[in-house]
N, C-alpha and C. Protein backbone atom coordinates (compact mmCIF):
# COMPACT_ATOMS: atom_id res chain seq x y z
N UNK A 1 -26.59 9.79 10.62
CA UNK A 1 -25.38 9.62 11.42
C UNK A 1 -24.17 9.34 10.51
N UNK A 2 -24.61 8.43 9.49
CA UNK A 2 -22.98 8.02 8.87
C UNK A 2 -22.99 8.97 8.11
N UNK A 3 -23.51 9.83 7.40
CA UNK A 3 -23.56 10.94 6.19
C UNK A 3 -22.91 12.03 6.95
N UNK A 4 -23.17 12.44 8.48
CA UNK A 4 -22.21 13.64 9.18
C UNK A 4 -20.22 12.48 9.42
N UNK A 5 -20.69 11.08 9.49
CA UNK A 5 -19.17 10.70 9.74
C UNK A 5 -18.56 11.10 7.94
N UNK A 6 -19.21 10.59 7.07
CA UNK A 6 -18.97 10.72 5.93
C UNK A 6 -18.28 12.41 5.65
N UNK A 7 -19.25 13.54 5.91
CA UNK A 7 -18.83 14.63 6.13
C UNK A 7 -17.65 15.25 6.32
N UNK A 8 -17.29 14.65 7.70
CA UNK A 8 -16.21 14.83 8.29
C UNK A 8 -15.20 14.47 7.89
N UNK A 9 -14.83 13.12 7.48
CA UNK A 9 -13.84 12.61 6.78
C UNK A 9 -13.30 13.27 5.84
N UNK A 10 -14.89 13.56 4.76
CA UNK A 10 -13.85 14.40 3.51
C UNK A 10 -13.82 15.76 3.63
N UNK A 11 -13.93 16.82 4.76
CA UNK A 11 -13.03 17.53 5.23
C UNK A 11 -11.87 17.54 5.74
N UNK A 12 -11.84 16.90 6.32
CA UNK A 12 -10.61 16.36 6.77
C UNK A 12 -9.46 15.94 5.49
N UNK A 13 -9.85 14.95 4.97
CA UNK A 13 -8.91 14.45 3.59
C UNK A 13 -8.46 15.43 2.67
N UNK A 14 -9.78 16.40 2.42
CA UNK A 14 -9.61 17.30 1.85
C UNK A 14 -8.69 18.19 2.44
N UNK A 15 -8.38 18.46 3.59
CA UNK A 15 -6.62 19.37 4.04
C UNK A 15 -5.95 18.68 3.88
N UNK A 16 -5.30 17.59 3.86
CA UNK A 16 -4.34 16.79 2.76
C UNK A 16 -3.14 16.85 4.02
N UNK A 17 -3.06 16.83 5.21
CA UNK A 17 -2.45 16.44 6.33
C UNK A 17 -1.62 15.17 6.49
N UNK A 18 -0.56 14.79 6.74
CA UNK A 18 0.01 13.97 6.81
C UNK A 18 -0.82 12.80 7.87
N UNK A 19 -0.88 11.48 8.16
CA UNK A 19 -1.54 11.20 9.29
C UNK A 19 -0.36 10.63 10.39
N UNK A 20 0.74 10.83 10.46
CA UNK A 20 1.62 10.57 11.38
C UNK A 20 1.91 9.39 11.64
N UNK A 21 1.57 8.26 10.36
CA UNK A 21 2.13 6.79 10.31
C UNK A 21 3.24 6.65 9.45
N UNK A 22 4.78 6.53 9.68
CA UNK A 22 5.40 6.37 8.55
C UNK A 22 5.18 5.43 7.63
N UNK A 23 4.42 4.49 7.94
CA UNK A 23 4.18 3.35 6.87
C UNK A 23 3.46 4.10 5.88
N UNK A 24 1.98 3.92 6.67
CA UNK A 24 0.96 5.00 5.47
C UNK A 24 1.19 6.21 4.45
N UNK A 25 2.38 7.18 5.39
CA UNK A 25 2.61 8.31 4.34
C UNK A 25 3.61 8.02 3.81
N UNK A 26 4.25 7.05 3.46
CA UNK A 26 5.05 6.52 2.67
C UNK A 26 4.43 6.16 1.27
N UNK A 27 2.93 5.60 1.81
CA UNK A 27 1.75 4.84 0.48
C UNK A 27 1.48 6.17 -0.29
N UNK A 28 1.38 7.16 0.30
CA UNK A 28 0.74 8.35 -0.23
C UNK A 28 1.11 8.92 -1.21
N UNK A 29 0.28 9.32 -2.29
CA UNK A 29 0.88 10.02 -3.29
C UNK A 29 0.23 11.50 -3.47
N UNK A 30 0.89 12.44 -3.49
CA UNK A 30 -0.04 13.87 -3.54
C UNK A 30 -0.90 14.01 -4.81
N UNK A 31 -1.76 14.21 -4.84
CA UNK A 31 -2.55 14.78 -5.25
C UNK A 31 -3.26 14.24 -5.98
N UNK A 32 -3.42 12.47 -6.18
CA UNK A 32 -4.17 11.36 -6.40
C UNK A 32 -4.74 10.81 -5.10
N UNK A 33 -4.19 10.69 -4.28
CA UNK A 33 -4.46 9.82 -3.20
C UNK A 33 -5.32 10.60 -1.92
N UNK A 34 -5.88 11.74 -2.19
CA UNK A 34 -6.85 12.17 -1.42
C UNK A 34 -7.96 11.18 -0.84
N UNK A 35 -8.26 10.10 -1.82
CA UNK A 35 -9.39 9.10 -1.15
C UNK A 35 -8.59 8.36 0.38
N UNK A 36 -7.41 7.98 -0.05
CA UNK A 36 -6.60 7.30 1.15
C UNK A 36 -6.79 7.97 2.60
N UNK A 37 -6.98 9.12 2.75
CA UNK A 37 -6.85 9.64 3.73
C UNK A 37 -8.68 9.86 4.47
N UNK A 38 -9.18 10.17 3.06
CA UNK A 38 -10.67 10.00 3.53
C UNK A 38 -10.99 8.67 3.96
N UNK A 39 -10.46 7.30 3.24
CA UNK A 39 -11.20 5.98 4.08
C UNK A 39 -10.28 5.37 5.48
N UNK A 40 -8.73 6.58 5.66
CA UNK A 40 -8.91 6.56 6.85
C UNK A 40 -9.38 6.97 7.99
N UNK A 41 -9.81 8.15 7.66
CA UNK A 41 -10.66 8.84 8.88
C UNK A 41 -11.74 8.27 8.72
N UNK A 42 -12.98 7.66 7.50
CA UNK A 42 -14.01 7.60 8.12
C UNK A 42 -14.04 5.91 8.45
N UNK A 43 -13.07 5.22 8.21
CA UNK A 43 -13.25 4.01 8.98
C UNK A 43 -12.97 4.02 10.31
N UNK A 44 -11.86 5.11 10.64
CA UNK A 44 -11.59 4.91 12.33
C UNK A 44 -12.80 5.85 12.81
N UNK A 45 -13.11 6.82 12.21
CA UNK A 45 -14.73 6.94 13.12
C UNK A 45 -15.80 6.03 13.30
N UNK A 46 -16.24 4.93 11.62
CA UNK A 46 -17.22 4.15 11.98
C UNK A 46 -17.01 2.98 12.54
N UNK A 47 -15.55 2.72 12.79
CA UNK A 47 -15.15 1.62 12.81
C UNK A 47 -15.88 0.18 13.11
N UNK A 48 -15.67 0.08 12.37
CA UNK A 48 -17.03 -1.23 11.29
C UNK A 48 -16.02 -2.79 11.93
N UNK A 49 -17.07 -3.28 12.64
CA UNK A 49 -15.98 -5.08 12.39
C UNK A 49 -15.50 -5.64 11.64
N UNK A 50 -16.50 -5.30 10.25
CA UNK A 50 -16.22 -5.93 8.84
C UNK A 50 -15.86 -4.70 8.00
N UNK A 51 -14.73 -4.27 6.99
CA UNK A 51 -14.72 -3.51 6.26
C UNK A 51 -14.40 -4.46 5.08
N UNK A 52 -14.43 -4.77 3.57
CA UNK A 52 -14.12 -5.13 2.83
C UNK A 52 -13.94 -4.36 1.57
N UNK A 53 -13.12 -4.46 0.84
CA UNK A 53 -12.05 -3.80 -0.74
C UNK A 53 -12.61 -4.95 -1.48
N UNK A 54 -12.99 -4.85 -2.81
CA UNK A 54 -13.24 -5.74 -4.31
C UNK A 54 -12.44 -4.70 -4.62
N UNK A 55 -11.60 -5.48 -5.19
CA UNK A 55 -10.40 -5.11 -5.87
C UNK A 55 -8.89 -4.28 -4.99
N UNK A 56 -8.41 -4.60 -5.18
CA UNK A 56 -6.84 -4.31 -3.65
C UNK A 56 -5.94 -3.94 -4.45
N UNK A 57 -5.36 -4.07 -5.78
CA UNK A 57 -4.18 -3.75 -6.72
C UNK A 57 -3.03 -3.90 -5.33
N UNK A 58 -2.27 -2.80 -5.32
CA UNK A 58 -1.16 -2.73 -4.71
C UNK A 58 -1.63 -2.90 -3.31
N UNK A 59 -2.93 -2.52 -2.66
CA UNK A 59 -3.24 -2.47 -1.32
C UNK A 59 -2.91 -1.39 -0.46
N UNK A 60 -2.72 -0.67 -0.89
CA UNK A 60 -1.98 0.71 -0.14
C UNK A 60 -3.90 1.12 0.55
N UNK A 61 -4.83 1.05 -0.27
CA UNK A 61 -5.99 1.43 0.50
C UNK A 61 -6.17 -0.03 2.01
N UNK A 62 -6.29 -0.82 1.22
CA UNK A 62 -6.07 -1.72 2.26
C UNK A 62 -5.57 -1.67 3.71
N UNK A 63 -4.48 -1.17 3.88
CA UNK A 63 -3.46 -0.69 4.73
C UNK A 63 -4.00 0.19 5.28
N UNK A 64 -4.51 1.39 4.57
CA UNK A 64 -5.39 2.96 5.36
C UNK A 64 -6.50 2.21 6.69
N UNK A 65 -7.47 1.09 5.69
CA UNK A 65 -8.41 0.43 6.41
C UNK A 65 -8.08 0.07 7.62
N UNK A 66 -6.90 -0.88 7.35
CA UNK A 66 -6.45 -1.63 7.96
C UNK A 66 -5.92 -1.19 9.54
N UNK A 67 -5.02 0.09 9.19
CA UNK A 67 -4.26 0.83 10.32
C UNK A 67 -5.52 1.92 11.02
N UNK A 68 -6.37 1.86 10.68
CA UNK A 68 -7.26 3.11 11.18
C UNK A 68 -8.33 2.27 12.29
N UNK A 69 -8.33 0.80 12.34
CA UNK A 69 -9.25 0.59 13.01
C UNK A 69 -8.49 -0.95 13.17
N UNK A 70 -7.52 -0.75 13.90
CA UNK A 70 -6.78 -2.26 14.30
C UNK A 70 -7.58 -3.44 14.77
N UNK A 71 -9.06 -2.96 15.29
CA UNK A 71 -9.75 -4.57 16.09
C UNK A 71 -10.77 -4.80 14.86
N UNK A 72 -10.87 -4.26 14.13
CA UNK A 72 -11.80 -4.79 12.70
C UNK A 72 -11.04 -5.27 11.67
N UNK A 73 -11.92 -6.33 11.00
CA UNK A 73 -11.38 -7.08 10.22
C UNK A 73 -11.30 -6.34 9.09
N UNK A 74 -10.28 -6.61 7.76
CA UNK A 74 -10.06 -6.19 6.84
C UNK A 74 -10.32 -6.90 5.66
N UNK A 75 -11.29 -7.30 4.75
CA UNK A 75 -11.53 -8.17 4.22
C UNK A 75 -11.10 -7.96 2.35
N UNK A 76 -9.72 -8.28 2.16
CA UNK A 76 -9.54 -7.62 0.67
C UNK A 76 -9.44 -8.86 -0.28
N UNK A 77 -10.23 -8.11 -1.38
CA UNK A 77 -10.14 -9.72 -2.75
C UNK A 77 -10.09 -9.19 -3.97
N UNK A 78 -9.23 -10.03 -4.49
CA UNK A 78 -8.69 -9.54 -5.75
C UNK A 78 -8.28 -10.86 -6.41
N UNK A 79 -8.02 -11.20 -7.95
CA UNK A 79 -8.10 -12.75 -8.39
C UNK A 79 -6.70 -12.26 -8.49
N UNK A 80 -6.20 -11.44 -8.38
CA UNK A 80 -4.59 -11.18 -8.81
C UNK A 80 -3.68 -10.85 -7.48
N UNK A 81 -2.47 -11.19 -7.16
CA UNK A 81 -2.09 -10.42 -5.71
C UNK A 81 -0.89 -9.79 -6.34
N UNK A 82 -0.85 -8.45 -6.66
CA UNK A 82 0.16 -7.80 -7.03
C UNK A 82 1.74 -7.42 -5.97
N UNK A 83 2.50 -7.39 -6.32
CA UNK A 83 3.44 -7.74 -5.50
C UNK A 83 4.20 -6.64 -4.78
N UNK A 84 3.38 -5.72 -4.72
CA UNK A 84 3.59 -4.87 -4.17
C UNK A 84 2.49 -4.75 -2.59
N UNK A 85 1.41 -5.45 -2.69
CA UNK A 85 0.11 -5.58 -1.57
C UNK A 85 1.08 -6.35 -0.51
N UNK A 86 1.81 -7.10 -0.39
CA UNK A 86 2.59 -7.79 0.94
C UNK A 86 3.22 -6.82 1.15
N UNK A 87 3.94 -5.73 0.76
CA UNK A 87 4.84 -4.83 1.39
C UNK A 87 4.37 -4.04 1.79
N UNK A 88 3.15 -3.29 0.92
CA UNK A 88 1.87 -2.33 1.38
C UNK A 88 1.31 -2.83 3.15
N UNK A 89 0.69 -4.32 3.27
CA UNK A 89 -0.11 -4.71 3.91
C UNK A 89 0.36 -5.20 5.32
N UNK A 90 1.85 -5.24 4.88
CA UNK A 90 2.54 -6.38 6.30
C UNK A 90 2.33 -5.88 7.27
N UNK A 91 2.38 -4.92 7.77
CA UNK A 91 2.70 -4.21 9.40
C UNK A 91 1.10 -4.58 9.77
N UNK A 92 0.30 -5.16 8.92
CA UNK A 92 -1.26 -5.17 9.72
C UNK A 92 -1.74 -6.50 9.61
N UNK A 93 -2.25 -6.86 10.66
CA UNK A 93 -2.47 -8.84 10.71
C UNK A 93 -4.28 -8.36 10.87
N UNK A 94 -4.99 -7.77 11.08
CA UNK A 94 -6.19 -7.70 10.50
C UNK A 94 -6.68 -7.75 8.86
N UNK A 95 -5.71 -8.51 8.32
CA UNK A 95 -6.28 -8.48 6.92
C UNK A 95 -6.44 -10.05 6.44
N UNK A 96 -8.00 -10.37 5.58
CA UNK A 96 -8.01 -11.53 5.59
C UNK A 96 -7.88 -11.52 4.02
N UNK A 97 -6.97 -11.83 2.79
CA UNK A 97 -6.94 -11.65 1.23
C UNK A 97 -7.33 -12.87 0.74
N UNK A 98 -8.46 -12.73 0.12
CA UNK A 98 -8.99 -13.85 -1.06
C UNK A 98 -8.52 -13.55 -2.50
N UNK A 99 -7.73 -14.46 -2.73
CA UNK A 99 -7.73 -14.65 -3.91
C UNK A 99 -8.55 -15.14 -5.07
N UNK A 100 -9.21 -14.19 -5.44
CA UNK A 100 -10.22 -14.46 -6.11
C UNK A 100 -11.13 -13.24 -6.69
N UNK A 101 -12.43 -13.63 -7.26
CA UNK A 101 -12.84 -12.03 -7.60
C UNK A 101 -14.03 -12.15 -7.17
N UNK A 102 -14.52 -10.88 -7.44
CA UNK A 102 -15.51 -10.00 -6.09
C UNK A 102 -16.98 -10.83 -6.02
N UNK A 103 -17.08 -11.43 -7.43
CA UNK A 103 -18.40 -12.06 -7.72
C UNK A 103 -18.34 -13.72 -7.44
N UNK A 104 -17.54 -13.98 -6.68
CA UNK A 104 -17.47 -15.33 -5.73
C UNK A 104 -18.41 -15.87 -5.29
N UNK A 105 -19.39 -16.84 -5.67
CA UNK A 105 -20.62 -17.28 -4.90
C UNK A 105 -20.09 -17.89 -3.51
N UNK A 106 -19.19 -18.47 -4.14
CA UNK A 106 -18.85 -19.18 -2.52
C UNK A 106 -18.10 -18.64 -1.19
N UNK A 107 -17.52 -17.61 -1.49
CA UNK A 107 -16.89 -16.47 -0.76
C UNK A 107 -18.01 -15.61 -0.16
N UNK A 108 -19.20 -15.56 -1.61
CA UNK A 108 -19.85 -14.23 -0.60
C UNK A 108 -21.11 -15.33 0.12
N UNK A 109 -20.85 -16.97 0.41
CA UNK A 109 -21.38 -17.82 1.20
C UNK A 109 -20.87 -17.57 2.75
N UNK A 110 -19.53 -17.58 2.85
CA UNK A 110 -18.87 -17.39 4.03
C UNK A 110 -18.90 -16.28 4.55
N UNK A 111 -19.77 -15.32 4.20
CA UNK A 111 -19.71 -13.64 4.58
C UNK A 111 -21.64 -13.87 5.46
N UNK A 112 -21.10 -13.69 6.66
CA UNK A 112 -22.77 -13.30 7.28
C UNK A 112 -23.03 -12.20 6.09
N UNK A 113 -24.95 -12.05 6.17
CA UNK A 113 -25.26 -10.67 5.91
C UNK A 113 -25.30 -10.01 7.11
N UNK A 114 -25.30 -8.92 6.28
CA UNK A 114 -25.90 -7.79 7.94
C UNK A 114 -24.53 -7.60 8.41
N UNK A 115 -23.20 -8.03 7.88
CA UNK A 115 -22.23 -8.50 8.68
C UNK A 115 -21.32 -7.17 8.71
N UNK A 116 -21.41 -6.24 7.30
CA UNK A 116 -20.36 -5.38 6.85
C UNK A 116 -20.78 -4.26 6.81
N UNK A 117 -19.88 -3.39 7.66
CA UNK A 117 -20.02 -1.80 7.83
C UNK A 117 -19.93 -0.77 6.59
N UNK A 118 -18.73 -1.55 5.76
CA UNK A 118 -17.94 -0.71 4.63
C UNK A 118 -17.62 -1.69 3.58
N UNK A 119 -17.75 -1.14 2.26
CA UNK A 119 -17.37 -1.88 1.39
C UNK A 119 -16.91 -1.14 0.07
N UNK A 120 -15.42 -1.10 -0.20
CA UNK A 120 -15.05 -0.14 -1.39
C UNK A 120 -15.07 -0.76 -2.46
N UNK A 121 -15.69 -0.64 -3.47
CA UNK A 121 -15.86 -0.88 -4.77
C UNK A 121 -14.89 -0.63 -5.93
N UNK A 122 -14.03 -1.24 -6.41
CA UNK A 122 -12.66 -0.77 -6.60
C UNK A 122 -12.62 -2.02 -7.76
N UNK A 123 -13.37 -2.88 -8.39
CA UNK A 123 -12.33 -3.88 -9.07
C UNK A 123 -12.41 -3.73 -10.74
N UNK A 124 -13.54 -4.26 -11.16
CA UNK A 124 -14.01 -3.81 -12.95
C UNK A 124 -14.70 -2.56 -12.77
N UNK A 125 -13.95 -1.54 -13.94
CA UNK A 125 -15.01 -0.42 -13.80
C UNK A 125 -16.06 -0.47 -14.88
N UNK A 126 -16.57 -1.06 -14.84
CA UNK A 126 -17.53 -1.02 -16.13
C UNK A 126 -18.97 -0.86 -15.39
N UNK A 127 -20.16 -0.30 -15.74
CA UNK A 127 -21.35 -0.16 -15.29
C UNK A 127 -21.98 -1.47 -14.71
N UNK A 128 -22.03 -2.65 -15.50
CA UNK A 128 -22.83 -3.27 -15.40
C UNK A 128 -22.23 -4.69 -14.04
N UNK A 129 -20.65 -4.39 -14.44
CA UNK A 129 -20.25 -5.23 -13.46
C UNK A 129 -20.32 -4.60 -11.62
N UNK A 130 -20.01 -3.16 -11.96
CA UNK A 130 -20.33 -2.40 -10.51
C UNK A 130 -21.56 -2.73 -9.93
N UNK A 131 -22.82 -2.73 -10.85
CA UNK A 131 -24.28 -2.75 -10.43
C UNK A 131 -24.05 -4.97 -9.85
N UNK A 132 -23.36 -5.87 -10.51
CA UNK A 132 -23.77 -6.66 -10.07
C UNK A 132 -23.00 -7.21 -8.45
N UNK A 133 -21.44 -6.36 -8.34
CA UNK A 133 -21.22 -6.02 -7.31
C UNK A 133 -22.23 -5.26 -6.44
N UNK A 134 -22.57 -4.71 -6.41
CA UNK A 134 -23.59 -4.33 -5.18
C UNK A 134 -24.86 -5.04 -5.06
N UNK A 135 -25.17 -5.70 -6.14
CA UNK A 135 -26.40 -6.44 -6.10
C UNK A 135 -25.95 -8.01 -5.23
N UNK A 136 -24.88 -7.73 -5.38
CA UNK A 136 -24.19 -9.34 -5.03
C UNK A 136 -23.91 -9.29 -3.60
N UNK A 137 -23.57 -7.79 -2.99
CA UNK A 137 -22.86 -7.63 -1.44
C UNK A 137 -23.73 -6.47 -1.00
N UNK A 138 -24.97 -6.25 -1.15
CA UNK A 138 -26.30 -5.46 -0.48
C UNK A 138 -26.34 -6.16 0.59
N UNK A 139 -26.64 -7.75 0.26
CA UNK A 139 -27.42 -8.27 1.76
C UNK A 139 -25.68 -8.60 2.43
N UNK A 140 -24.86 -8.36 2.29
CA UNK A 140 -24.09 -8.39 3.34
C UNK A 140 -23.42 -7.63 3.94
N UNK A 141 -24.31 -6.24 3.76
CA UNK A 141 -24.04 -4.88 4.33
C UNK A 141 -24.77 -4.61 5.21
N UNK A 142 -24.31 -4.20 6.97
CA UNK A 142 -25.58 -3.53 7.59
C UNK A 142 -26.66 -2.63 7.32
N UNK A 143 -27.31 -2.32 7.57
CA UNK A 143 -28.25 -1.35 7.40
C UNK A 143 -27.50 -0.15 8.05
N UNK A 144 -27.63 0.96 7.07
CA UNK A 144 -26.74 2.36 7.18
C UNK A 144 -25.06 1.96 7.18
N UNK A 145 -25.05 0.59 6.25
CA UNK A 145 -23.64 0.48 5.51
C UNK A 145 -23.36 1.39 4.47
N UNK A 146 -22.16 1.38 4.48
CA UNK A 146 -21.36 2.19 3.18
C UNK A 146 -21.07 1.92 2.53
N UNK A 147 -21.14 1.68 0.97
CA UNK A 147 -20.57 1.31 -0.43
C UNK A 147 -19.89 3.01 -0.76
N UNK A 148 -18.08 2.79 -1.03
CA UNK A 148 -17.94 3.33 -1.57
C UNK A 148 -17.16 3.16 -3.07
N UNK A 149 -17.06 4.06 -3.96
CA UNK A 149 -16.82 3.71 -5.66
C UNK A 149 -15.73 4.77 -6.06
N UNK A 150 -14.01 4.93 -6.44
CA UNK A 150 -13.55 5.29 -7.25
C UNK A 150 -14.07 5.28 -8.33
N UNK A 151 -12.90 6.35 -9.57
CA UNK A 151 -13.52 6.47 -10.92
C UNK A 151 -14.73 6.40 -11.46
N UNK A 152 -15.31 7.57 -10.80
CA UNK A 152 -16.97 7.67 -11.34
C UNK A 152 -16.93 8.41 -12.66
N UNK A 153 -15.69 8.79 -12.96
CA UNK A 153 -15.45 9.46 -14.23
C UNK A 153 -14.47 8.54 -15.06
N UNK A 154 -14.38 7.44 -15.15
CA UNK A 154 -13.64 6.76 -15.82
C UNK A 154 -14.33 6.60 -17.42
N UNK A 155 -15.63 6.68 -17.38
CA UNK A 155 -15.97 6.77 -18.72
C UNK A 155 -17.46 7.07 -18.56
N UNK A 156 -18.33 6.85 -19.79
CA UNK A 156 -19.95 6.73 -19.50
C UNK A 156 -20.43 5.98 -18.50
N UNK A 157 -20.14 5.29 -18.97
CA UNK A 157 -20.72 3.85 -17.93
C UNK A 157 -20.98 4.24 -16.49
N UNK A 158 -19.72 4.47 -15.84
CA UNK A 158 -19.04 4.88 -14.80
C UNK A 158 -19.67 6.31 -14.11
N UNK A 159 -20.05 6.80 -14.90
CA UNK A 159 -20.67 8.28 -14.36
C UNK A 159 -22.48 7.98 -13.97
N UNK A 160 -22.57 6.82 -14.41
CA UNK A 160 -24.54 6.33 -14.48
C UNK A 160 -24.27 5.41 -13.36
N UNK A 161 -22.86 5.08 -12.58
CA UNK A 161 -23.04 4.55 -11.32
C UNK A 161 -24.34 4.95 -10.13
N UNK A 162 -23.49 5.79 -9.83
CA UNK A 162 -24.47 6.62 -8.66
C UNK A 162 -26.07 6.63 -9.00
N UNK A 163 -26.34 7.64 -10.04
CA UNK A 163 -27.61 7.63 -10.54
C UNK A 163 -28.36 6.11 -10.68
N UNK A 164 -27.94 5.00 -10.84
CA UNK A 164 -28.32 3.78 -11.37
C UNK A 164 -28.68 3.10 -9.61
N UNK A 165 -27.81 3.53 -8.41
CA UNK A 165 -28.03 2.45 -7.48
C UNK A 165 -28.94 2.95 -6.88
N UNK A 166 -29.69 1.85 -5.89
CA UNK A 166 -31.03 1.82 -5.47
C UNK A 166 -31.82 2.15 -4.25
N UNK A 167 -30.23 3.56 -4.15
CA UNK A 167 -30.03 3.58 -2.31
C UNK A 167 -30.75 5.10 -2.46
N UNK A 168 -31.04 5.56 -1.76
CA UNK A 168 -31.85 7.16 -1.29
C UNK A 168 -29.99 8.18 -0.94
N UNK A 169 -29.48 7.67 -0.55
CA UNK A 169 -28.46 8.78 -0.14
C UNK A 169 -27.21 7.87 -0.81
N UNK A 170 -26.94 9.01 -1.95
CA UNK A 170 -25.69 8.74 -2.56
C UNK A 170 -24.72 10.36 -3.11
N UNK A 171 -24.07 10.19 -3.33
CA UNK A 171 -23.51 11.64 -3.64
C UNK A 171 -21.80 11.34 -3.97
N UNK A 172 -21.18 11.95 -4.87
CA UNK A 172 -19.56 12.38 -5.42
C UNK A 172 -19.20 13.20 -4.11
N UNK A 173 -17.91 13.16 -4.51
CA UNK A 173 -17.16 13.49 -3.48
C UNK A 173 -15.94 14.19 -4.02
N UNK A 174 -16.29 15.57 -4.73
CA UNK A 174 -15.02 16.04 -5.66
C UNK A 174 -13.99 16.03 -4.70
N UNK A 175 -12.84 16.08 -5.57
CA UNK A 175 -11.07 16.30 -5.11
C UNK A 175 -10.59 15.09 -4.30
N UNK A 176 -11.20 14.00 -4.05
CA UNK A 176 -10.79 13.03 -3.45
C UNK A 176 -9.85 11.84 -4.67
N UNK A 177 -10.56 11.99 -5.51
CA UNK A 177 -9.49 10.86 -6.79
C UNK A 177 -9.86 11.62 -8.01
N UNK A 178 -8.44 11.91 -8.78
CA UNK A 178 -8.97 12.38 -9.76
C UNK A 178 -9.61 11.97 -10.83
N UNK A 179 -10.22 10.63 -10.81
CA UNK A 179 -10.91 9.89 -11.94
C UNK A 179 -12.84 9.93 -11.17
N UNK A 180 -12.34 10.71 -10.17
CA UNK A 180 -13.93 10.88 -9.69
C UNK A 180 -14.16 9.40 -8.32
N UNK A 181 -14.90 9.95 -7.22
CA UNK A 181 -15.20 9.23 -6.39
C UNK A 181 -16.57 9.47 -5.40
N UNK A 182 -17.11 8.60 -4.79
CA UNK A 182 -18.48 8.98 -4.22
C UNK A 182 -18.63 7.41 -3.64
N UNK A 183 -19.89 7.48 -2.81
CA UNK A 183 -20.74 6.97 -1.99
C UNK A 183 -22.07 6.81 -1.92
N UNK A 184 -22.31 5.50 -1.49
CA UNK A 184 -23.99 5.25 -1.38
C UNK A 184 -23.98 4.59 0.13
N UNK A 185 -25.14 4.91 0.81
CA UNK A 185 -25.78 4.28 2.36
C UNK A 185 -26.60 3.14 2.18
N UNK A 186 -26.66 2.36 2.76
CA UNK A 186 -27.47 1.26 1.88
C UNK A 186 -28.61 1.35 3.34
């Protein structure tokens, strides 16, 4: 079921369509920002109670989340709040921002498991810290949750993502970011 929502989305993203929010296509940048448009369509299809971002930079993905599925929570954390994420984020009061970073014992205390639909993987790109992100926010993903990962081409490391996690259905997702992007089902 989520692999045909998955589907759909990055057809969709992939025609590169405006989505008729002036806020959002304001965030947009051509021809990097193809993922933006994919995690808005497939969050307002799965629309998940819990979606959560490790790592938010400016938050402009944040915002996609955020506006695509107004009664779910938005859960973004980052140890830095760049000052551009309040201008990105304002028009949406579903967003809850921790300041802090992704490997929080006590943060990922306050997170039911089982609790989270979606979770974008976005903060250190390095191999070993991605693998302990997901090892760290597995049990607080539903079953037939979504982990998804920018820059799968950011270097070696980064390309032994996918191959390395421990899920049966994972797969890239060309033309969506140009540093490479993809997904795992947990």
């Amino acid at each position: 079921m989520n692999k045909n929502l998955i589907n759909v989305a990055y057809q969709k993203a992939l025609i590169g369509n405006e989505l008729n929010n002036e806020h959002l296509d304001s965030l947009f940048i051509q021809d990097s920002c193809a993922y933006l448009h994919f995690i808005y369509y497939l969050v307002q299809s799965l629309k998940p109670a819990i979606s959560v971002e490790l790592g938010v930079c400016t938050g402009r993905c944040t915002a996609h989340m955020a506006a695509s599925n107004p009664a779910g929570k938005v859960i973004a954390i980052d140890p830095e709040q760049h000052g551009a994420f309040k201008t990105n984020t304002k028009p949406y009061h579903n967003i809850e921002f921790y300041l802090t970073r992704s490997d929080d014992l006590a943060l990922l205390s306050r997170i039911k498991n089982n609790s989270i639909g979606l979770c974008f993987v976005d903060s250190v790109h390095a191999l070993d810290y991605v693998m302990k992100e997901v090892s760290l926010w597995t049990p607080k993903m539903k079953p037939g949750g979504i982990f998804l990962f920018d820059d799968l081409d950011f270097d070696d490391g980064m390309r032994k993502v996918l191959s390395s996690l421990p899920f049966e259905v994972k797969e890239n997702l060309p033309g969506l970011h140009y540093k490479g992007f993809g997904y795992a089902i947990v």
